[in-house]
Protein backbone atom coordinates (compact mmCIF):
# COMPACT_ATOMS: atom_id res chain seq x y z
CA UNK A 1 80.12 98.37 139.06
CA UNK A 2 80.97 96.34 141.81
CA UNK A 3 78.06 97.27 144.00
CA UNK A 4 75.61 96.54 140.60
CA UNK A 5 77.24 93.17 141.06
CA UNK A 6 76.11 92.72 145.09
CA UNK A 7 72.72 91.16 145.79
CA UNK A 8 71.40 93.64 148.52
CA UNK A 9 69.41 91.55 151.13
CA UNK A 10 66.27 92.82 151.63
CA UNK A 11 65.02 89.86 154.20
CA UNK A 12 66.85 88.54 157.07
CA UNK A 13 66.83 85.12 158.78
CA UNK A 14 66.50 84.80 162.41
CA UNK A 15 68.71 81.35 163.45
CA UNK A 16 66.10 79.11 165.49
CA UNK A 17 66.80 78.00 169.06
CA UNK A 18 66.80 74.55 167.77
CA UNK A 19 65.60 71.98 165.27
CA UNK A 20 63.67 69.53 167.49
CA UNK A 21 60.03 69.95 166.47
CA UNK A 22 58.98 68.69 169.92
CA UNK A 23 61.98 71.15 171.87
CA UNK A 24 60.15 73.71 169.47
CA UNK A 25 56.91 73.62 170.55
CA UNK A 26 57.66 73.37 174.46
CA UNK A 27 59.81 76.65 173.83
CA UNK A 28 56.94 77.98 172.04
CA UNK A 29 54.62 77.32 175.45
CA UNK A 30 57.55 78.92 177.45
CA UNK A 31 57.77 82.02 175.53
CA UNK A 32 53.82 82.32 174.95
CA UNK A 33 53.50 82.18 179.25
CA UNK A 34 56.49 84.73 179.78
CA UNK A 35 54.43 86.91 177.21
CA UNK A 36 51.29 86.38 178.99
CA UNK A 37 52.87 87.10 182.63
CA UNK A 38 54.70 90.10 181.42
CA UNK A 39 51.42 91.90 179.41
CA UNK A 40 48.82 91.08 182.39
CA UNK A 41 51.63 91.39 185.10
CA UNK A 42 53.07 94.80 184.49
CA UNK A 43 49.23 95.51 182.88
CA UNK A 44 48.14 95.17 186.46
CA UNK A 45 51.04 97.16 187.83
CA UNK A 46 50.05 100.11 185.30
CA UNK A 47 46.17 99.61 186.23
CA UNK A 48 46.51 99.14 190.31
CA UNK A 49 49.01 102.39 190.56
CA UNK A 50 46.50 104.53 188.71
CA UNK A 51 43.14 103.81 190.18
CA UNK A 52 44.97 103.92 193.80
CA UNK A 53 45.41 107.67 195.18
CA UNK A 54 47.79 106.03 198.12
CA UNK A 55 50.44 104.38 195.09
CA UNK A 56 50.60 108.27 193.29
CA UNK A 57 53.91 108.67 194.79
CA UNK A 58 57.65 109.19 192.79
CA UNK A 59 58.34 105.09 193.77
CA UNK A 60 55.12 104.11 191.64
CA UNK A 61 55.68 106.64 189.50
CA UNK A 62 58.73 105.13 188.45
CA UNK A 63 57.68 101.77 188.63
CA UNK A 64 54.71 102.50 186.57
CA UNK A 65 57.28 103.80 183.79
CA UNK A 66 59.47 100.34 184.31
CA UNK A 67 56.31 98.50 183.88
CA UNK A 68 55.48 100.49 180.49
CA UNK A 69 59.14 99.47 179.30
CA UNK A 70 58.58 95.83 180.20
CA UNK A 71 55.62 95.99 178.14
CA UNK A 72 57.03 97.54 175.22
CA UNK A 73 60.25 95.31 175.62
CA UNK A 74 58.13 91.89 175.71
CA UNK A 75 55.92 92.81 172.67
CA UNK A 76 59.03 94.15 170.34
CA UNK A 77 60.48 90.47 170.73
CA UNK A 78 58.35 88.21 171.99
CA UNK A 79 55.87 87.90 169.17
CA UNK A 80 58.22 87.76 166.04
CA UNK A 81 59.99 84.65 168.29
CA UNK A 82 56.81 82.61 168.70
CA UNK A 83 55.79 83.28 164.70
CA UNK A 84 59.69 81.77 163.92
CA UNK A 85 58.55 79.23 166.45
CA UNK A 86 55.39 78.11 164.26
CA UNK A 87 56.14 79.37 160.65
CA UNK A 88 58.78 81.44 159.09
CA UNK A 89 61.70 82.99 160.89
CA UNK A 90 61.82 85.51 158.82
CA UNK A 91 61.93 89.40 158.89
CA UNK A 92 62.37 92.24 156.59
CA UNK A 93 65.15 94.93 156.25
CA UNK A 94 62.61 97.61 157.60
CA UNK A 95 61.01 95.18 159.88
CA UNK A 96 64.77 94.41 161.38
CA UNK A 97 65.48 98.47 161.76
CA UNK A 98 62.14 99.25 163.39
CA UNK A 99 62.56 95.92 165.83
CA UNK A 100 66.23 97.01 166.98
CA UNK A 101 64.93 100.73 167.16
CA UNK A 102 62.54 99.93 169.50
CA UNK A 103 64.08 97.36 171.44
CA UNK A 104 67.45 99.73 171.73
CA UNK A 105 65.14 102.46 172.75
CA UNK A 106 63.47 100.76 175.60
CA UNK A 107 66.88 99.84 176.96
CA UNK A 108 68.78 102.18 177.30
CA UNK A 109 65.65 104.19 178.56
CA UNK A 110 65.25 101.08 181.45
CA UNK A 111 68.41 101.34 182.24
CA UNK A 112 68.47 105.16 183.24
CA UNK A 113 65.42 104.30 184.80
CA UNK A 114 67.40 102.37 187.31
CA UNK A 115 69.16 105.44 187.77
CA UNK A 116 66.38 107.37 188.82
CA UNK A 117 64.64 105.31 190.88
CA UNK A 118 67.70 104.28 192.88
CA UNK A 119 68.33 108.10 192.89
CA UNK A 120 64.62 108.36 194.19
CA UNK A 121 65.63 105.89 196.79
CA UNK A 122 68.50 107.31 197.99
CA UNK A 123 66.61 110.33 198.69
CA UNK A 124 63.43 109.08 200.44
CA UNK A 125 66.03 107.27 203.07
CA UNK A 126 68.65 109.42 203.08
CA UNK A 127 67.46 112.75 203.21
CA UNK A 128 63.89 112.24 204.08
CA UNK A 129 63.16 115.92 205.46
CA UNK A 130 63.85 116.89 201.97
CA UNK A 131 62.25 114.23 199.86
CA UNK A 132 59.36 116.20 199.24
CA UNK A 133 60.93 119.08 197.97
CA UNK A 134 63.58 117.28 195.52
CA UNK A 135 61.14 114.47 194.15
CA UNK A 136 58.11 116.46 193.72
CA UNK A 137 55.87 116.20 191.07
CA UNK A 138 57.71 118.36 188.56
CA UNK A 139 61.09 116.85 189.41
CA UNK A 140 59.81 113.08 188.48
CA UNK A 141 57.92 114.18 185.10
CA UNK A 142 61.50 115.90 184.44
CA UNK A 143 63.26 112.65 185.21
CA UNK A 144 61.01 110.71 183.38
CA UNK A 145 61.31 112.55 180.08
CA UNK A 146 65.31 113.16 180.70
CA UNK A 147 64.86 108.80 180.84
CA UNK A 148 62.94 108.56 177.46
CA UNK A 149 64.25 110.82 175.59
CA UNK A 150 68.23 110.10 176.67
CA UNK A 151 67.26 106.39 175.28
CA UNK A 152 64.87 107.61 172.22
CA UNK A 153 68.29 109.74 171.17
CA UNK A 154 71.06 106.93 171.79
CA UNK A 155 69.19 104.32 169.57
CA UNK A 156 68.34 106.69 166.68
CA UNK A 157 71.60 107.60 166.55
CA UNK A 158 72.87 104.01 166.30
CA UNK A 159 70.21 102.61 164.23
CA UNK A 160 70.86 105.51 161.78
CA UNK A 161 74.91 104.19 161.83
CA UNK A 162 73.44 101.15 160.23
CA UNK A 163 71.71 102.68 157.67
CA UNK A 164 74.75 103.46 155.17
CA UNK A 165 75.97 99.74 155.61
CA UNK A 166 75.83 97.29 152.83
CA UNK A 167 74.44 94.07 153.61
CA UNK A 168 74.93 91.54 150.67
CA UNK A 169 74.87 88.10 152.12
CA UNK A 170 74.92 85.82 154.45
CA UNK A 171 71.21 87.05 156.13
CA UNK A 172 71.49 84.43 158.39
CA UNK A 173 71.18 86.24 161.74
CA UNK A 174 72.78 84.09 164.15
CA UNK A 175 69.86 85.62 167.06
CA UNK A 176 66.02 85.18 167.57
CA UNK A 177 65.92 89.02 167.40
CA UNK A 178 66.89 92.10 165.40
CA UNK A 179 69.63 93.59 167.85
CA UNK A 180 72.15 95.62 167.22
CA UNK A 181 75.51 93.45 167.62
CA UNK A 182 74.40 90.46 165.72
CA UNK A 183 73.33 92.54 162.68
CA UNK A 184 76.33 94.65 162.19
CA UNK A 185 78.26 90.82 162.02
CA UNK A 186 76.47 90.54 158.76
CA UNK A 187 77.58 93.97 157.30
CA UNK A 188 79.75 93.51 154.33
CA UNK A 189 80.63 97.81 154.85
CA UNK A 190 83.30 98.34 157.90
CA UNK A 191 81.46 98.47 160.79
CA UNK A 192 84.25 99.94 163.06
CA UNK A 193 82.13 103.36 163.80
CA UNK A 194 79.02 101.69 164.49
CA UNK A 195 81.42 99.39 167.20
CA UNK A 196 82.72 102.12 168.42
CA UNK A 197 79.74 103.77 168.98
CA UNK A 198 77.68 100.59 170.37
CA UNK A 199 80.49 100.27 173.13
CA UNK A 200 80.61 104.25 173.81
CA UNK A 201 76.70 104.25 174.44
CA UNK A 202 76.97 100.51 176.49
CA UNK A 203 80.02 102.08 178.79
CA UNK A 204 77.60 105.12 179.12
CA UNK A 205 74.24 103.49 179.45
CA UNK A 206 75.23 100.30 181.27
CA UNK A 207 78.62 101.21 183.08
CA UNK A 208 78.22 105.00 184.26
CA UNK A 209 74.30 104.09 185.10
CA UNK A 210 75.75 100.79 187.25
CA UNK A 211 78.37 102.80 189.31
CA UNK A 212 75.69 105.72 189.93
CA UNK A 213 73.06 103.28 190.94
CA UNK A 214 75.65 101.15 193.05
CA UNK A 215 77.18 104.57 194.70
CA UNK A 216 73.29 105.75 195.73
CA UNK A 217 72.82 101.72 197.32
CA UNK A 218 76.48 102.08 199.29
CA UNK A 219 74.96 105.43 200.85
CA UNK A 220 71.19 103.85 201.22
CA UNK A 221 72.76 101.08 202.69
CA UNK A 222 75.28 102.67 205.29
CA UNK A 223 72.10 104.67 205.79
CA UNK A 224 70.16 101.78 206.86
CA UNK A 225 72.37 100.04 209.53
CA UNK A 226 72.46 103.95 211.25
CA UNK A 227 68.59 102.96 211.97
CA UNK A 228 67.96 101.73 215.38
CA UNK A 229 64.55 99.92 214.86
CA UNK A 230 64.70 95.72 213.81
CA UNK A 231 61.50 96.86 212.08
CA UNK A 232 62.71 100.51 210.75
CA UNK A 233 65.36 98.68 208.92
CA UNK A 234 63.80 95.15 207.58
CA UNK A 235 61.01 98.28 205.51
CA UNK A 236 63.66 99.75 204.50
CA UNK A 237 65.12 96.77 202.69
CA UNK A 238 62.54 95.23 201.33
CA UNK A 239 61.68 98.43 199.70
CA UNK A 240 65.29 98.51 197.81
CA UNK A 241 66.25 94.82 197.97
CA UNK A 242 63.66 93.97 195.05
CA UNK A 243 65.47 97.16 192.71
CA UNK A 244 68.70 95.78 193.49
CA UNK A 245 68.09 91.95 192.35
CA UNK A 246 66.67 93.22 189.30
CA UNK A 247 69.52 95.88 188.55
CA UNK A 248 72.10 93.45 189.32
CA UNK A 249 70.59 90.69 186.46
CA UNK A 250 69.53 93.57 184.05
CA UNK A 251 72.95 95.13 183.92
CA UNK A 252 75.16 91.79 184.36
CA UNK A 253 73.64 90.41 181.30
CA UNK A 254 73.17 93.63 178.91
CA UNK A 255 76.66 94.61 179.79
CA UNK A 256 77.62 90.58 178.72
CA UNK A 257 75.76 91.21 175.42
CA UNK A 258 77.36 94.36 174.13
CA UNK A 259 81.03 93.70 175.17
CA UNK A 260 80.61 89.96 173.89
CA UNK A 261 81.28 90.20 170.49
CA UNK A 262 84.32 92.17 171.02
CA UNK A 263 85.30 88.92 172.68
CA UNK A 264 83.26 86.28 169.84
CA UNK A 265 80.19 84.77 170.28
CA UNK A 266 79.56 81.88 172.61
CA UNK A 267 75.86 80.88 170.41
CA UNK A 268 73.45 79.39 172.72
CA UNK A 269 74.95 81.14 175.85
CA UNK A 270 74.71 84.52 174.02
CA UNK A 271 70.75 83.48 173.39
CA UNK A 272 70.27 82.19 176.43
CA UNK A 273 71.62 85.40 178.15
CA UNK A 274 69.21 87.66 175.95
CA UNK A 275 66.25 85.59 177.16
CA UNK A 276 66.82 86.69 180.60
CA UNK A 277 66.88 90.79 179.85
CA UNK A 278 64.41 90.38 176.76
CA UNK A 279 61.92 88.26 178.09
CA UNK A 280 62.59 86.54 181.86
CA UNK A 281 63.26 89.82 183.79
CA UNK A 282 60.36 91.72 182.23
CA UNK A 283 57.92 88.85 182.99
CA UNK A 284 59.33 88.51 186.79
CA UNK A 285 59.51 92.33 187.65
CA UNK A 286 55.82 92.26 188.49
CA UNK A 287 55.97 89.79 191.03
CA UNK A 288 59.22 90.90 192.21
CA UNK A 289 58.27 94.44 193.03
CA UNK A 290 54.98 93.27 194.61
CA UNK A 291 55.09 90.19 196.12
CA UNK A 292 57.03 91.64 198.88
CA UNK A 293 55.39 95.40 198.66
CA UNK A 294 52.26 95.21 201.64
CA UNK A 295 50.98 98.62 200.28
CA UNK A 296 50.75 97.72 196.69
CA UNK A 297 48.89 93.98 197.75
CA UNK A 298 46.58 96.26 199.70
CA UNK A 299 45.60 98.50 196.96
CA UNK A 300 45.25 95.71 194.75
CA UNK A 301 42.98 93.87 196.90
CA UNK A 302 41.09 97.03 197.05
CA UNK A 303 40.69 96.87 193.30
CA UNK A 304 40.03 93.26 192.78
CA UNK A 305 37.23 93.79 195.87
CA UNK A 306 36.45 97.16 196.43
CA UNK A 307 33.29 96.20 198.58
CA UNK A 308 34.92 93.76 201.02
């Protein structure tokens, strides 16, 4: 009788950044750019990799499944944020569930992605004789399905951990997005499994994926000071310095996110944080991983002017 008595929420409220119509619209503008830059960015990524025979190597390989995640990642988010921006900031129950799906999905897949392409660095430098036999062509399809599939698995599992809850009011979701902490605050069922759980699968995802990445750098690095060449070394950096600034921000923050509301929230800080691994670092990877990368600005020149 006391559950006939519950109103079961069937819509949930995403909080706004803030209530200044004019702060509004100039975060509207900010988010509608880092959509733009992430879509054509990693687009171009995707589109330069494939039409160049030179790029179909595991690095590209990799980068061109990173570049598919940023996509997905950016389009999950971005767009419900700019409607809440100019209309409602509202979303459904199913809408909510399919949102942190997806998002969860896409990263805990990025961030055994890391994994594998530090692993795929560790080998080209480190035991280049054998690269070719390791990281062949079966190896990275392998990798690359172990990476989707690994993530596809972890968020069903705790998406499905929120189906049984009850959620009877408040609605108010105190995020711009449907993710997985900030929901389960609104549960009125005990969430202590689906805790548990989250902070299993962040120690897993985040933690045992940082030390494995971090433990292939210490040997790529002590690697690279063993090379006698000014030159041999500065390519050798600047092929692994661009994975490791983006690592470091990716895990820093996701890591913050999930342990946080053991801790409480912080509010703005907690958004602000998200912005950088929903939006910021998906938008930047492009130019991050090229800017620096003379093959890839070659082949892209090649496709933007094939005759010159």
């Amino acid at each position: 009788m006391a559950s006939e008595n519950q109103s079961v929420v069937t819509m949930f409220i995403l909080q706004n950044f803030v209530d200044d119509p004019w702060l509004q619209d100039a975060l509207f503008c900010f988010f509608f750019i880092l959509l733009t830059m992430a879509i054509v960015g990693n687009g171009l990524i995707i589109t330069t990799i494939h039409r160049s025979p030179s790029l179909h190597t595991p690095m590209y390989f990799f980068l061109v499944n990173l570049a598919l995640m940023d996509v997905i990642c950016t389009v999950t988010v971005l767009p419900k944020v700019l409607q809440s921006l100019v209309t409602e900031n509202t979303i459904s129950y199913g809408g909510c569930l399919t949102q942190m799906f997806i998002f969860s999905w896409v990263l805990g897949s990025e961030l055994l992605l890391f994994s594998a392409m530090a692993y795929d660095r560790y080998l080209a430098i480190c035991r280049p004789l054998h690269y070719g036999t390791l990281m062949n062509g079966r190896a990275c399809v392998a990798l690359a399905a172990f990476v989707w599939f690994t993530g596809a698995l972890n968020s069903l599992v705790l998406t499905c951990l929120v189906l049984p809850l009850s959620f009877c009011g408040p609605n108010l979701i105190t995020h711009f997005f449907c993710e997985i902490p900030s929901v389960l605050m609104l549960s009125c069922s005990p969430t202590f499994i689906n805790d548990i759980m989250t902070v299993i699968a962040d120690m897993f995802l985040t933690g045992l994926n940082f030390l494995l990445t971090m433990t292939s750098y210490g040997f790529i690095i002590a690697s690279i000071l063993r090379i006698r060449s000014a030159e041999g070394k500065k390519r050798a950096f600047s092929t692994c310095s661009a994975h490791l600034i983006v690592v470091t921000l990716y895990y820093s923050t996701v890591l913050y996110t999930y342990v946080r509301p053991a801790l409480g929230t912080a509010g703005l800080l907690d958004k602000a944080i998200a912005v950088l691994y929903t939006t910021v670092t998906p938008s930047l990877n492009p130019l991050i991983y090229t800017l620096r990368n003379k093959e890839f600005k070659t082949s892209f020149k090649k496709l933007l002017f094939p005759h010159s």
